[in-house]
ModelCIF file with pLDDT and N, C-alpha, C, O atoms, coordinates in Angstrom:
data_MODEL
#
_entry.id   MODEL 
#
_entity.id                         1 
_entity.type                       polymer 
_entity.pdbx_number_of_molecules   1 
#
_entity_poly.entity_id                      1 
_entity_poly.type                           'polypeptide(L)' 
_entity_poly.nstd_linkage                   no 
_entity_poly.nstd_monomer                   no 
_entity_poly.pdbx_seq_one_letter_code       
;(UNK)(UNK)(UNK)(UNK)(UNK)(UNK)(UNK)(UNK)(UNK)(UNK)(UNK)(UNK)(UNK)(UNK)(UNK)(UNK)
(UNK)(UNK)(UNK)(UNK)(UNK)(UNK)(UNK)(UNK)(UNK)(UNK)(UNK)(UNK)(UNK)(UNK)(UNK)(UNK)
(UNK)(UNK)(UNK)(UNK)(UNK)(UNK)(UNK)(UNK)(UNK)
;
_entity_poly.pdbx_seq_one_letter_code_can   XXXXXXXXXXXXXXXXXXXXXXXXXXXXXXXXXXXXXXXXX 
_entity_poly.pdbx_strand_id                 A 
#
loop_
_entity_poly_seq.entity_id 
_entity_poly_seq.num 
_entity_poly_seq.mon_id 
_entity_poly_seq.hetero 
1 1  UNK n 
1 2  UNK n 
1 3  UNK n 
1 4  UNK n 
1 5  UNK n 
1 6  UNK n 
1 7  UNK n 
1 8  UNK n 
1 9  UNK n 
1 10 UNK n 
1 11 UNK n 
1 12 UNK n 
1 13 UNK n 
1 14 UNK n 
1 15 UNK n 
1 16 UNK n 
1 17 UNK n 
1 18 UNK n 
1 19 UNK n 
1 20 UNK n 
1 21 UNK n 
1 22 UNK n 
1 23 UNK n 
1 24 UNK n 
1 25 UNK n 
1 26 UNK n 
1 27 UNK n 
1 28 UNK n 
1 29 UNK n 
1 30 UNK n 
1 31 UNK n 
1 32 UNK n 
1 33 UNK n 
1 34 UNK n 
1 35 UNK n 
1 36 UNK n 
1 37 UNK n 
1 38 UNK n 
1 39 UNK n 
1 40 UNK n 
1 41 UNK n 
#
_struct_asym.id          A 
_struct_asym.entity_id   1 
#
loop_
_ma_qa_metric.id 
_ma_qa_metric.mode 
_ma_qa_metric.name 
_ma_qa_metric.software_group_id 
_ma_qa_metric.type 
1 global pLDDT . pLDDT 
2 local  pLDDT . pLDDT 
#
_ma_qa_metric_global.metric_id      1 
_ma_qa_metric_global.metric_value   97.90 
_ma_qa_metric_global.model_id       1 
_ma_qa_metric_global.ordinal_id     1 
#
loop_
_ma_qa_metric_local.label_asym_id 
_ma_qa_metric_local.label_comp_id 
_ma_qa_metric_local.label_seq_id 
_ma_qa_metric_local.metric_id 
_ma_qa_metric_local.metric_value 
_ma_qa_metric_local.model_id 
_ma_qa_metric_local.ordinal_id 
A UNK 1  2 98.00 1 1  
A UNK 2  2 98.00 1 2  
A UNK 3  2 98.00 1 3  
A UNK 4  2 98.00 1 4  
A UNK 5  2 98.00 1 5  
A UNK 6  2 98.00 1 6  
A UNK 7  2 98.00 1 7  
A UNK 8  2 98.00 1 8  
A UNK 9  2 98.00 1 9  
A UNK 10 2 98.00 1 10 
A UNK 11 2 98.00 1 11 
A UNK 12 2 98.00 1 12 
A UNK 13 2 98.00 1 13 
A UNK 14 2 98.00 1 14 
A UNK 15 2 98.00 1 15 
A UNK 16 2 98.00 1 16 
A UNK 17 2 98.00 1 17 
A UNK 18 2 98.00 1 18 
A UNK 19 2 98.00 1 19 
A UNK 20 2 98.00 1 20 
A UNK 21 2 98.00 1 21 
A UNK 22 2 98.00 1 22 
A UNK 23 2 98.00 1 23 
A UNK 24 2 98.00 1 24 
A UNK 25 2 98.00 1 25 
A UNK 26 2 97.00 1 26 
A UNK 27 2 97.00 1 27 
A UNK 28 2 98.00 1 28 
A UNK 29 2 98.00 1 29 
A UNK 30 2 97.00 1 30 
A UNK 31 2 97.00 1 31 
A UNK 32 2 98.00 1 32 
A UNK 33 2 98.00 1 33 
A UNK 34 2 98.00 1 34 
A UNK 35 2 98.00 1 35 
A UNK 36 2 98.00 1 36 
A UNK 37 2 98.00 1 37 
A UNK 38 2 98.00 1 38 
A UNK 39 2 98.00 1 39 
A UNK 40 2 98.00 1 40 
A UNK 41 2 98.00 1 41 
#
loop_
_atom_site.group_PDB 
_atom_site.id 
_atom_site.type_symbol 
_atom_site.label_atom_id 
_atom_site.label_alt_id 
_atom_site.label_comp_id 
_atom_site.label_asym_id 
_atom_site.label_entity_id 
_atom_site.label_seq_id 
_atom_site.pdbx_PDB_ins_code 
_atom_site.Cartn_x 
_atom_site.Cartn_y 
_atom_site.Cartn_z 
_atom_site.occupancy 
_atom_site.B_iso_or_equiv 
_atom_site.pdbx_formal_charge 
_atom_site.auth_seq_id 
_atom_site.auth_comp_id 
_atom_site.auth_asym_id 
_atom_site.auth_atom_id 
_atom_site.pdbx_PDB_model_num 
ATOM 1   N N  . UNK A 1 1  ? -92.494 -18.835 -5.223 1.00 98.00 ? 1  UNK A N  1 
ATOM 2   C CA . UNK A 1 1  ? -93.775 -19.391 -4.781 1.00 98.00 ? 1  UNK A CA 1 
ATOM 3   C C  . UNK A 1 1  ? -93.855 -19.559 -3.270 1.00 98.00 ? 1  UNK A C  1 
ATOM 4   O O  . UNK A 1 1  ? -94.683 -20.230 -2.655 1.00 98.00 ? 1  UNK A O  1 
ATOM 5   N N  . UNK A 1 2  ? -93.169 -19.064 -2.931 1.00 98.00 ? 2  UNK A N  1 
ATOM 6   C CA . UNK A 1 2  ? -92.899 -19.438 -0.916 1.00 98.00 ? 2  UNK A CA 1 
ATOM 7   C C  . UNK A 1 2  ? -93.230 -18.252 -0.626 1.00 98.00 ? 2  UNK A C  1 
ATOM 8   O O  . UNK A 1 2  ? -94.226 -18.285 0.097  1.00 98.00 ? 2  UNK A O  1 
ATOM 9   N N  . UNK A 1 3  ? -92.896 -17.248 -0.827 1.00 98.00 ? 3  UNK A N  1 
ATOM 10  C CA . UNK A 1 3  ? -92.789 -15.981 -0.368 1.00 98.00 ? 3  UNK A CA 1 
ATOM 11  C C  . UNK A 1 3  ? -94.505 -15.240 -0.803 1.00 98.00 ? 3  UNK A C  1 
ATOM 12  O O  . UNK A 1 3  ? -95.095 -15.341 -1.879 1.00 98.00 ? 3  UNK A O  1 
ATOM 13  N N  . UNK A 1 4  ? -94.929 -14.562 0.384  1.00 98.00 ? 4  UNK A N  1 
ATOM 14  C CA . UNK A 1 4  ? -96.095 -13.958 0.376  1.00 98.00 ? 4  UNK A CA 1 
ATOM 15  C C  . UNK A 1 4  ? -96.110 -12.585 -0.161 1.00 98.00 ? 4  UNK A C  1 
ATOM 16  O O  . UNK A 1 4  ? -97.132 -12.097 -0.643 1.00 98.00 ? 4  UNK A O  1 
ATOM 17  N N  . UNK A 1 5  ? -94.897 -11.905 -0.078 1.00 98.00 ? 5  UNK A N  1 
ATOM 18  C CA . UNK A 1 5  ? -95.114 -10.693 -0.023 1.00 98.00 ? 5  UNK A CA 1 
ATOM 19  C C  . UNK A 1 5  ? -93.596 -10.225 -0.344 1.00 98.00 ? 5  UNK A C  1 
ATOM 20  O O  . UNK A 1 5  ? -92.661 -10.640 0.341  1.00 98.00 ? 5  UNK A O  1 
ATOM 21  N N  . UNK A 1 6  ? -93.382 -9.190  -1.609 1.00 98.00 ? 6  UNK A N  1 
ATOM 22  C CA . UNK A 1 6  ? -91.929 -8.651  -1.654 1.00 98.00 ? 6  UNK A CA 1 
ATOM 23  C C  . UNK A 1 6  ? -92.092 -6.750  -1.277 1.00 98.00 ? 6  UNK A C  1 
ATOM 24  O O  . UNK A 1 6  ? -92.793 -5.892  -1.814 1.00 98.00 ? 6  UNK A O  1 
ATOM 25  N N  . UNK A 1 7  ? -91.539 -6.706  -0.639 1.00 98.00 ? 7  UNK A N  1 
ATOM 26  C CA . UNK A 1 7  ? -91.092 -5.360  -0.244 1.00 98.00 ? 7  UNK A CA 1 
ATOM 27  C C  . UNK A 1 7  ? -90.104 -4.469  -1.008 1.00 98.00 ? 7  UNK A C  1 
ATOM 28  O O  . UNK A 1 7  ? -89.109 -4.981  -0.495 1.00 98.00 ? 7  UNK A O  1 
ATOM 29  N N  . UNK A 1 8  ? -89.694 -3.730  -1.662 1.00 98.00 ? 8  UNK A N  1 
ATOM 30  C CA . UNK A 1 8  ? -88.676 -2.818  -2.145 1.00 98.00 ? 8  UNK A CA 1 
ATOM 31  C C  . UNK A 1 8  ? -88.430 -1.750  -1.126 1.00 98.00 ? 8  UNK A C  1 
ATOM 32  O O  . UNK A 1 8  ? -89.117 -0.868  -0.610 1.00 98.00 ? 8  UNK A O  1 
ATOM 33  N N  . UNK A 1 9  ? -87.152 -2.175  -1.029 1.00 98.00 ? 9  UNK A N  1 
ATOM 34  C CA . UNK A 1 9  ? -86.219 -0.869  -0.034 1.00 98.00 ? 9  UNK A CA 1 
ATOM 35  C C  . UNK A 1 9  ? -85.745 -0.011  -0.694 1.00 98.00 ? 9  UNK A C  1 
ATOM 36  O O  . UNK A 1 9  ? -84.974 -0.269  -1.618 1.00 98.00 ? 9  UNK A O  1 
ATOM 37  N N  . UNK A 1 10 ? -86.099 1.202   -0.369 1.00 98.00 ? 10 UNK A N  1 
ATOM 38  C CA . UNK A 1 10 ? -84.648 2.162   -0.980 1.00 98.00 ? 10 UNK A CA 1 
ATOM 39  C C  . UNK A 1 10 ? -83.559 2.323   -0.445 1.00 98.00 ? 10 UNK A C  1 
ATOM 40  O O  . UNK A 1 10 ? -83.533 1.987   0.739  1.00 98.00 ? 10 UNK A O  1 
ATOM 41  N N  . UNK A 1 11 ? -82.476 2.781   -0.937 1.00 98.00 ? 11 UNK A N  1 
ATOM 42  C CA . UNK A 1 11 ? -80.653 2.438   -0.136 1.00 98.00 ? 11 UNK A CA 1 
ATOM 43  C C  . UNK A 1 11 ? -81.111 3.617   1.002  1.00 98.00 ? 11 UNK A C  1 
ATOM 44  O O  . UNK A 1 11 ? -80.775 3.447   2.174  1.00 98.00 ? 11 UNK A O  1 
ATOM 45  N N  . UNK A 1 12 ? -81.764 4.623   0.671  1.00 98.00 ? 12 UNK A N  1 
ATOM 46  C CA . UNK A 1 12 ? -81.925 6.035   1.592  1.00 98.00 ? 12 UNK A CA 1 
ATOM 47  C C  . UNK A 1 12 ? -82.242 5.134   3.282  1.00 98.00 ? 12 UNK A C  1 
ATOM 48  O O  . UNK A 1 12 ? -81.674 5.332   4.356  1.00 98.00 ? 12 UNK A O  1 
ATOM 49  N N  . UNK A 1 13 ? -83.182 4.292   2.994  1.00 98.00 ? 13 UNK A N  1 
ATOM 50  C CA . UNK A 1 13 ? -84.229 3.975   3.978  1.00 98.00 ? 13 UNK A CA 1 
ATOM 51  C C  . UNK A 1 13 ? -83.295 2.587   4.517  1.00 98.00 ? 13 UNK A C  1 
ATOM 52  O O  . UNK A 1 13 ? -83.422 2.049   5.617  1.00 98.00 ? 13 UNK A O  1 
ATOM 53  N N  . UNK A 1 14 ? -82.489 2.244   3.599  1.00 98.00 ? 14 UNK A N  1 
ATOM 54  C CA . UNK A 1 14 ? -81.896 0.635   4.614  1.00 98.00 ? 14 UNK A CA 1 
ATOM 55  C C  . UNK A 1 14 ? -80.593 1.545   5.383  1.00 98.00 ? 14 UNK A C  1 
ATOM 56  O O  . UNK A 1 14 ? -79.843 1.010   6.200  1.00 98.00 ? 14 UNK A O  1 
ATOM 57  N N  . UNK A 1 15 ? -80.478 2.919   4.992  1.00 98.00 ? 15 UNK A N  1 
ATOM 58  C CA . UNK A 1 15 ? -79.352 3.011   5.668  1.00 98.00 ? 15 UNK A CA 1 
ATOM 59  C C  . UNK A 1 15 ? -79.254 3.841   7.289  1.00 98.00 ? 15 UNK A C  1 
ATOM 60  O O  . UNK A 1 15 ? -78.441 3.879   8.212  1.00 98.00 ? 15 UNK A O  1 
ATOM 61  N N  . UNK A 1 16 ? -80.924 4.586   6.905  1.00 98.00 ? 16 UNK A N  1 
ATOM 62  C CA . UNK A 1 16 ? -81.548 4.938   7.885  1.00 98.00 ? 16 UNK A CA 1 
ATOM 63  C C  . UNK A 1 16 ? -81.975 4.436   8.940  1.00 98.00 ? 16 UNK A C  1 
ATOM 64  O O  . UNK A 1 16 ? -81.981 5.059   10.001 1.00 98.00 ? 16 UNK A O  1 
ATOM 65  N N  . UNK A 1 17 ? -82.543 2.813   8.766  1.00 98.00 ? 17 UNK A N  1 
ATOM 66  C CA . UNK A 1 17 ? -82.847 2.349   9.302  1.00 98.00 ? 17 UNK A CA 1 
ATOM 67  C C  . UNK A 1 17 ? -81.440 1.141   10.279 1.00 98.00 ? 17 UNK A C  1 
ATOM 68  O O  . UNK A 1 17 ? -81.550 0.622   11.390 1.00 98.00 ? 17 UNK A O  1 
ATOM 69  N N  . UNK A 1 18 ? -80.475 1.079   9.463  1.00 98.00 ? 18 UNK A N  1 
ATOM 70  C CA . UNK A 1 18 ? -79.059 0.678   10.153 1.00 98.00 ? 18 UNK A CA 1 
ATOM 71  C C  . UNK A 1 18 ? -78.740 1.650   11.629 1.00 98.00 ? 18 UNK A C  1 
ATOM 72  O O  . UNK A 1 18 ? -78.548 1.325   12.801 1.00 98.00 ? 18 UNK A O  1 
ATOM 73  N N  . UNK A 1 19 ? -78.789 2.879   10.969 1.00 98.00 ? 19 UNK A N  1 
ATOM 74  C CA . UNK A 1 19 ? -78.110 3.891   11.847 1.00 98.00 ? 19 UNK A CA 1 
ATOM 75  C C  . UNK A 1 19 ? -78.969 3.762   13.096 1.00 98.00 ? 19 UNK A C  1 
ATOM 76  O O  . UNK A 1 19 ? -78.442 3.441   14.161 1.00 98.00 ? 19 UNK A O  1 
ATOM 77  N N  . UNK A 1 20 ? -81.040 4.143   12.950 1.00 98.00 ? 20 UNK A N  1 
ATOM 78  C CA . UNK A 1 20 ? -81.520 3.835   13.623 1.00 98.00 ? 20 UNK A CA 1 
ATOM 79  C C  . UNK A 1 20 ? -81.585 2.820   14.930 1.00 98.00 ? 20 UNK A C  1 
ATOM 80  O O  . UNK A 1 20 ? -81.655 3.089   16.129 1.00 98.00 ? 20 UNK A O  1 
ATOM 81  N N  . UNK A 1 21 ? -81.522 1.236   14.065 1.00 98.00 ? 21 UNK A N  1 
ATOM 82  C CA . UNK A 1 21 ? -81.326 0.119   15.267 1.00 98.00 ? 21 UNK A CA 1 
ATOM 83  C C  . UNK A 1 21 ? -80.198 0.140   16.198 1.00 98.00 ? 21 UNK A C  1 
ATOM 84  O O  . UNK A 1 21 ? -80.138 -0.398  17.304 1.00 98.00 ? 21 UNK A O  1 
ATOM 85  N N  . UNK A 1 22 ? -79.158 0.959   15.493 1.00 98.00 ? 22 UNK A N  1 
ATOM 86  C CA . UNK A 1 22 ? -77.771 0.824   15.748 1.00 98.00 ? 22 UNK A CA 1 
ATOM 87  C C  . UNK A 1 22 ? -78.276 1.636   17.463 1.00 98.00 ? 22 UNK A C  1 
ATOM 88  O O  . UNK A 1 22 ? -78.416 1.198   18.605 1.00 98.00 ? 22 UNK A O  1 
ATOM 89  N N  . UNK A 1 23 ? -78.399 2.838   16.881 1.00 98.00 ? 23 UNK A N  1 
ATOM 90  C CA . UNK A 1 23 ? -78.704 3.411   18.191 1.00 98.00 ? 23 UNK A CA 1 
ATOM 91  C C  . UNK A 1 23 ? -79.695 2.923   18.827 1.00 98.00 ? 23 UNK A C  1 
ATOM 92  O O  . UNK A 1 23 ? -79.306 2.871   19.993 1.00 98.00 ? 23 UNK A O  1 
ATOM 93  N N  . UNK A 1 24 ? -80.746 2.531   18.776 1.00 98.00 ? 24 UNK A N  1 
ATOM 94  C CA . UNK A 1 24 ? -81.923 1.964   20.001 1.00 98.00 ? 24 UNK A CA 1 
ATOM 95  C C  . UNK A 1 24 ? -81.171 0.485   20.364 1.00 98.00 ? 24 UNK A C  1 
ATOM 96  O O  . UNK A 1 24 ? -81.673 -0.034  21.361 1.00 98.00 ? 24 UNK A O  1 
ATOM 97  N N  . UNK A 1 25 ? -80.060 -0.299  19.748 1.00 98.00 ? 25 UNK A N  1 
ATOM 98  C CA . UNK A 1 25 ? -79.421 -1.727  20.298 1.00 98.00 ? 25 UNK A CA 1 
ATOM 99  C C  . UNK A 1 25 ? -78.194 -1.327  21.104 1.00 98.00 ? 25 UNK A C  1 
ATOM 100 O O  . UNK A 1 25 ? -77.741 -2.036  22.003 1.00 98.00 ? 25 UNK A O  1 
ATOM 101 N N  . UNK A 1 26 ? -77.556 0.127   20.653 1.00 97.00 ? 26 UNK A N  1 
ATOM 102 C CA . UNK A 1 26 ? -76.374 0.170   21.602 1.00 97.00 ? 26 UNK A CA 1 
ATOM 103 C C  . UNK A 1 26 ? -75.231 -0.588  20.562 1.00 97.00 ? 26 UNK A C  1 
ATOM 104 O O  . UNK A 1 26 ? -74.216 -1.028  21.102 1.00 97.00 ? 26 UNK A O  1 
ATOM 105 N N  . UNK A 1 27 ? -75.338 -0.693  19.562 1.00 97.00 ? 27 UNK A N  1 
ATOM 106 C CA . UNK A 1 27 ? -74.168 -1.639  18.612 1.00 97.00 ? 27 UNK A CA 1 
ATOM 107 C C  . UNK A 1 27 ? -74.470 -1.274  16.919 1.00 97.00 ? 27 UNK A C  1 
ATOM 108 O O  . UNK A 1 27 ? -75.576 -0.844  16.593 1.00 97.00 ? 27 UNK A O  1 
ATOM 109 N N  . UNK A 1 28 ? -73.585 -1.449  16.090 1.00 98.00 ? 28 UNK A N  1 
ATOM 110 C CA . UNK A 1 28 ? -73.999 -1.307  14.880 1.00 98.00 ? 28 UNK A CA 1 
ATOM 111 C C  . UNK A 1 28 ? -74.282 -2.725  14.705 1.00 98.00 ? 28 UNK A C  1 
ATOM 112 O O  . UNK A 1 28 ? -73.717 -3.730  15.138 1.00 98.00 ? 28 UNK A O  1 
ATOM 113 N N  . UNK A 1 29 ? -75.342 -2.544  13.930 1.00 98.00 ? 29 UNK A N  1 
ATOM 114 C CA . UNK A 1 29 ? -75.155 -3.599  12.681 1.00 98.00 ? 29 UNK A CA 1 
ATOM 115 C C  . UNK A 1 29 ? -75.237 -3.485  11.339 1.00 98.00 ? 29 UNK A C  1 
ATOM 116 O O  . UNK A 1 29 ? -74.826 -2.435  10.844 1.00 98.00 ? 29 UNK A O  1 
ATOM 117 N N  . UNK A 1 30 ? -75.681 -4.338  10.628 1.00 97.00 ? 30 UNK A N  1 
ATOM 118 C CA . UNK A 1 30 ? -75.256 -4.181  9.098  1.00 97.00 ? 30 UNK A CA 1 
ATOM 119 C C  . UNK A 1 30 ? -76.588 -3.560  7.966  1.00 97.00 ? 30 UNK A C  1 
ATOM 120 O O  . UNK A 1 30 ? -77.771 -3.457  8.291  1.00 97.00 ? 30 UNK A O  1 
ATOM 121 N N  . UNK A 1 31 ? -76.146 -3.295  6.944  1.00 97.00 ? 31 UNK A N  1 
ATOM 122 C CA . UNK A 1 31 ? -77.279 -2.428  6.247  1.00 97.00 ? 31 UNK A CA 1 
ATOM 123 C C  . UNK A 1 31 ? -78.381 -3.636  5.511  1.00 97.00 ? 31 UNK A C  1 
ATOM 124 O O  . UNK A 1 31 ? -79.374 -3.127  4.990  1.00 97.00 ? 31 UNK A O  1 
ATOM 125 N N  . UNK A 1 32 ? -78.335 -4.353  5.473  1.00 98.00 ? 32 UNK A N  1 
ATOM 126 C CA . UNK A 1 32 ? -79.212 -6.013  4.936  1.00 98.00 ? 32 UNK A CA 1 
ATOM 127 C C  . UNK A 1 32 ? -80.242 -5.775  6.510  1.00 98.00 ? 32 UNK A C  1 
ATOM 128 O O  . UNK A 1 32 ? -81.462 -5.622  6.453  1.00 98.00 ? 32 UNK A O  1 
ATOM 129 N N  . UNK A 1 33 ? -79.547 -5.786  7.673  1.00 98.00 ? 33 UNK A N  1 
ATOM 130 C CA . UNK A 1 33 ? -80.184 -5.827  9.061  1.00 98.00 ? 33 UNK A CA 1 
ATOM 131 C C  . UNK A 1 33 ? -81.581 -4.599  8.474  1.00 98.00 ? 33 UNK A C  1 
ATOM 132 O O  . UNK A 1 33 ? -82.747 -4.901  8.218  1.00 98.00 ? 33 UNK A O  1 
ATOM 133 N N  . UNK A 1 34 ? -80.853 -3.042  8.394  1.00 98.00 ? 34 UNK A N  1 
ATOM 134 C CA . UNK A 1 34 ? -81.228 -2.139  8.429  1.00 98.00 ? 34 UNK A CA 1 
ATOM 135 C C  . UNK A 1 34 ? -82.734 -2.132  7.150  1.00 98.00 ? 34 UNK A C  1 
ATOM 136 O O  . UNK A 1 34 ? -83.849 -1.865  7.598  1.00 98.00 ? 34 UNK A O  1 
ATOM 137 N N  . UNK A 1 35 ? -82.584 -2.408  5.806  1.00 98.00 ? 35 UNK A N  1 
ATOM 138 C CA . UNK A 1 35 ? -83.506 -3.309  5.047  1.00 98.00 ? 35 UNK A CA 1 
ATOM 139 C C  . UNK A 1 35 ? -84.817 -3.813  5.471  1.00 98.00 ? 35 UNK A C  1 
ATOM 140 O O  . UNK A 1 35 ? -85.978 -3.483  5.229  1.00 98.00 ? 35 UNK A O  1 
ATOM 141 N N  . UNK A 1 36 ? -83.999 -5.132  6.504  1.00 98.00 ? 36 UNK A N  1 
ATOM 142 C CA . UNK A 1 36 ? -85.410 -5.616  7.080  1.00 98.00 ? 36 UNK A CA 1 
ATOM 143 C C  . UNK A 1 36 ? -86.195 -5.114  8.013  1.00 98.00 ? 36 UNK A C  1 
ATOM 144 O O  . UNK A 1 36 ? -87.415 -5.272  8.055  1.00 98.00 ? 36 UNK A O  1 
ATOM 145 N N  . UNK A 1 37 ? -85.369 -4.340  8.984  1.00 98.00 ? 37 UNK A N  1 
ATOM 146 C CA . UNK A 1 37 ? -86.677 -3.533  9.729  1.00 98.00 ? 37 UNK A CA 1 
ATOM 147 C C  . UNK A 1 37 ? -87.380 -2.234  9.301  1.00 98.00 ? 37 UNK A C  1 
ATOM 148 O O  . UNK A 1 37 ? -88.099 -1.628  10.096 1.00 98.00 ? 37 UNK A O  1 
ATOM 149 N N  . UNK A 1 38 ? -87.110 -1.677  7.659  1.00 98.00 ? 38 UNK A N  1 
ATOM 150 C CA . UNK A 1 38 ? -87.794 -0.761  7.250  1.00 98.00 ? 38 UNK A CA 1 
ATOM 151 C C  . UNK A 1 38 ? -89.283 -1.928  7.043  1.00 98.00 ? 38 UNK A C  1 
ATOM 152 O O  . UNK A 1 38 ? -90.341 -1.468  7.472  1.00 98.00 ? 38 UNK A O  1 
ATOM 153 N N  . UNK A 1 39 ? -89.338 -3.452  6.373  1.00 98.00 ? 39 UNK A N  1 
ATOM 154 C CA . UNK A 1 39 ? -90.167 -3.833  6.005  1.00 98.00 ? 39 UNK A CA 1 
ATOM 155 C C  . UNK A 1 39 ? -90.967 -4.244  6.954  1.00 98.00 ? 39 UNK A C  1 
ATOM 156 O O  . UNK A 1 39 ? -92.122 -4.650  6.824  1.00 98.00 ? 39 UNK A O  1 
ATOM 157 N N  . UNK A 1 40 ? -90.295 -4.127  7.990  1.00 98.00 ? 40 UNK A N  1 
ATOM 158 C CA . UNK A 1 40 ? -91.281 -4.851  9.595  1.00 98.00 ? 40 UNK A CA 1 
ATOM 159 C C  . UNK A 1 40 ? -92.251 -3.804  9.816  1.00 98.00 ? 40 UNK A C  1 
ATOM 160 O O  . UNK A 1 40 ? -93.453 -3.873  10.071 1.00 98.00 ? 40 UNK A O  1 
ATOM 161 N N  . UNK A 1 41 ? -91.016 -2.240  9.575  1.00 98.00 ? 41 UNK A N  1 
ATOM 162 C CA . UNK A 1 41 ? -92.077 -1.056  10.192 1.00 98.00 ? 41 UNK A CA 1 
ATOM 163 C C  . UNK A 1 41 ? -93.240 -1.337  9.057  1.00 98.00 ? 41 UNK A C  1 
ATOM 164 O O  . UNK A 1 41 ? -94.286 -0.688  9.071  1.00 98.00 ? 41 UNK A O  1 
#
């Protein structure tokens, strides 16, 4: 009841999106990270 809105990730797209930030931050981070900015885009 808190939550407005659920998103479904696919593993294809959270892992894409890891690799992605990784490179535009200069650092990895983690695939949960990678997840949430498919739902931002």
């Amino acid at each position: 009841s808190l939550i407005d809105r659920m998103l479904e990730v696919s593993d294809a797209d959270s892992l894409a999106a890891m690799h992605a930030l990784s490179d535009l931050l200069g650092r990895r981070v983690g695939p949960s990270t990678g997840t949430n900015l498919v739902a931002m885009l």
